[in-house]
Protein backbone atom coordinates (compact mmCIF):
# COMPACT_ATOMS: atom_id res chain seq x y z
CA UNK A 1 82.79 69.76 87.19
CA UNK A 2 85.97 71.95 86.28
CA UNK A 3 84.91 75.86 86.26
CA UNK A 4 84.64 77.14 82.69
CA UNK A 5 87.93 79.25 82.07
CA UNK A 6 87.22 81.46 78.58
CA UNK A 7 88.54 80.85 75.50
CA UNK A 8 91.26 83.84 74.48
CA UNK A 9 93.12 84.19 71.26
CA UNK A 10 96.16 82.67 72.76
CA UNK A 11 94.06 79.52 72.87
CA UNK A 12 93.54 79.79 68.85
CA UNK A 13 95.31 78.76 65.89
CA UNK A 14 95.29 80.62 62.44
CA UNK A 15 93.73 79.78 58.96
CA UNK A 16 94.79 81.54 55.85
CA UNK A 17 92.14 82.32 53.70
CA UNK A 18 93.06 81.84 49.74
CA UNK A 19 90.81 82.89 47.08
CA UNK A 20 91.19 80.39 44.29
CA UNK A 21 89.90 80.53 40.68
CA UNK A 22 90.12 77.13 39.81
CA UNK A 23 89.19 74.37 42.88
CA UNK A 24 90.56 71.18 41.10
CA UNK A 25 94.12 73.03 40.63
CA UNK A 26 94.48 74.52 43.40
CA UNK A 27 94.03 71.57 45.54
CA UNK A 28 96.51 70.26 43.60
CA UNK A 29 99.11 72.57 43.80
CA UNK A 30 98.58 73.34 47.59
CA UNK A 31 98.87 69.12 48.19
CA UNK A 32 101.42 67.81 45.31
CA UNK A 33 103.47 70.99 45.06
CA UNK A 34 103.69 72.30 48.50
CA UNK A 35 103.24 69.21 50.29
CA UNK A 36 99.63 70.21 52.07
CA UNK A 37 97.04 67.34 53.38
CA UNK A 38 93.74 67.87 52.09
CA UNK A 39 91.61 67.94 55.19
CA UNK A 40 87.92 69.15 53.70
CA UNK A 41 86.48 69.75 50.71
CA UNK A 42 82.59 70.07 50.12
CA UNK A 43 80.32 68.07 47.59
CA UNK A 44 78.20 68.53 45.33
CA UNK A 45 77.55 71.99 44.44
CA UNK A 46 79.74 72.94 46.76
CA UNK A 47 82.68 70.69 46.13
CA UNK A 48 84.21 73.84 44.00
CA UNK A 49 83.30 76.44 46.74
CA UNK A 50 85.76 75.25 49.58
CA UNK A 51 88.60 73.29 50.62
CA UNK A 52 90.76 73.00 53.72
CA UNK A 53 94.49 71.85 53.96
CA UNK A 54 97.22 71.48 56.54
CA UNK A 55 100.31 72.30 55.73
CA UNK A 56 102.95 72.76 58.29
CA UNK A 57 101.27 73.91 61.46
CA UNK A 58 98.54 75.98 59.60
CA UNK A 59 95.64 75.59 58.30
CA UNK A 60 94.94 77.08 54.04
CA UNK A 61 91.35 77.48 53.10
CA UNK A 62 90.93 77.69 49.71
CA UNK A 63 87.95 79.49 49.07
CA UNK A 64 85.90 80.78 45.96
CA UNK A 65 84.85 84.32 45.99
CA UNK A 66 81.66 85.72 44.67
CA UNK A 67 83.51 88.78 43.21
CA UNK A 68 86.99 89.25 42.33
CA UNK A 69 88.76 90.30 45.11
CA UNK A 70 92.44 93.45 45.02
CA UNK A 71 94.69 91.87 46.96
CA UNK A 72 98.00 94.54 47.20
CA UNK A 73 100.43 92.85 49.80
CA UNK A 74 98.73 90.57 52.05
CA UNK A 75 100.12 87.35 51.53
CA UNK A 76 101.13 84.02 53.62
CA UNK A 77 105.10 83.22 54.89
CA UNK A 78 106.09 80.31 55.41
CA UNK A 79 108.80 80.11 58.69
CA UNK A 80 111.57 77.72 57.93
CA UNK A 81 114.66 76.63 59.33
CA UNK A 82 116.45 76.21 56.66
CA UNK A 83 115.37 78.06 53.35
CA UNK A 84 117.75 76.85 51.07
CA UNK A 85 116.45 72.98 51.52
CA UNK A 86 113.15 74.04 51.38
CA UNK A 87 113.56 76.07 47.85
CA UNK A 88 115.15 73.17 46.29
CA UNK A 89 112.65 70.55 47.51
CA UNK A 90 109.92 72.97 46.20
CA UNK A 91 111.72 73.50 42.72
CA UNK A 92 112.26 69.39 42.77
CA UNK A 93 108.08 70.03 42.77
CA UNK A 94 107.98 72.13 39.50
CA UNK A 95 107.17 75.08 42.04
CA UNK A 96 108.92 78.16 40.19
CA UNK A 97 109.84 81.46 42.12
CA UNK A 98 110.79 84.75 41.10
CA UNK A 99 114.07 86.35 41.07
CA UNK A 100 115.50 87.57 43.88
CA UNK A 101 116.01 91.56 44.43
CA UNK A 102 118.59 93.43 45.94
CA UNK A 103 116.78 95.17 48.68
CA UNK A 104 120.03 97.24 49.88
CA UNK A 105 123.88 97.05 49.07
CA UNK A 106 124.12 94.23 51.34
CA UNK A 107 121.85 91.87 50.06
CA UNK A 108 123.00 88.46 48.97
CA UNK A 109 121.04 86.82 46.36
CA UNK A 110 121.23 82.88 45.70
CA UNK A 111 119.23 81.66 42.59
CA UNK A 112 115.77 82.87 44.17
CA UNK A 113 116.84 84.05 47.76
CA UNK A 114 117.61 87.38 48.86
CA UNK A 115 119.35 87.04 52.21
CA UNK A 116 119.65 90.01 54.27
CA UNK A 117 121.60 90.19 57.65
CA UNK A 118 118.30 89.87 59.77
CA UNK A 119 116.52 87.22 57.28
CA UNK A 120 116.44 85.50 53.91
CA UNK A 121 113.39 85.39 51.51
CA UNK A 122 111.92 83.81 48.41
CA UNK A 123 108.71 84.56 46.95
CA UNK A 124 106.17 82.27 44.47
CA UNK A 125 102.92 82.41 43.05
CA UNK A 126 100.55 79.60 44.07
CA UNK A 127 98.77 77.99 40.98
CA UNK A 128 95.65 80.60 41.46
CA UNK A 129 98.38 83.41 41.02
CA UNK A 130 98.77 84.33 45.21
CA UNK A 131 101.98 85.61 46.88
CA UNK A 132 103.54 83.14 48.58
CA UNK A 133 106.56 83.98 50.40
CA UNK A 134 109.24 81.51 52.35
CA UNK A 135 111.36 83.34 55.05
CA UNK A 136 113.89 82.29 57.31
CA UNK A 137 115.14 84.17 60.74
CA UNK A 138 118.70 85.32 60.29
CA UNK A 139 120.64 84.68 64.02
């Protein structure tokens, strides 16, 4: 028998936790729009409670809250490698984003990206209203 070595963070993976008002569309959005496999989703009762999807190297669980929850700036990123591919496959989706904002005098702004010496960025709203943001590493 191997000795037991403890589990550490490092040995983790993340889940995003996304508070949905409506199950059936968010599902939707998070598989047909963004491209997400639906991994879980309860029955029953339940079936409008919780859902689980992969998408990318994450996990999203969609969840219903009891009470409405503030949400000021937390919000998921997606990493890409190439962020204007990924913007027009997602618009090819019906996925809209927002306009890009000059964040200094330098700022270059494409359609919906902002691109920025160190990084360029382009922000959407899932179907449940959610910041989404894609963001790719300037090198």
């Amino acid at each position: 028998m191997l000795p037991h070595m403890p589990e550490t963070l490092s040995d983790s993976y993340t889940a995003t936790l996304v508070p949905v008002k409506n199950m059936d569309r968010a599902v939707k959005f998070y598989t047909e729009s963004l491209g997400g496999k639906l991994l879980y989703r309860d029955k029953g009762d339940m079936k409008d409670f919780w859902a689980s999807l992969k998408l990318g190297k994450s996990e999203f669980w969609l969840i219903s809250p009891q009470k409405k929850e503030k949400r000021e700036l937390a919000y998921s990123t997606f990493v890409v490698k190439d962020i204007r591919s990924v913007v027009k496959d997602l618009r090819s989706r019906g996925v809209k984003f927002q306009k890009a904002e000059k964040m200094s005098k330098e700022t270059k702004v494409e359609g919906p990206i902002a691109i920025e010496t160190y990084g360029a960025s382009a922000f959407l709203k899932d179907s449940e209203g959610n910041q989404l943001m894609v963001w790719q590493q300037m090198t």
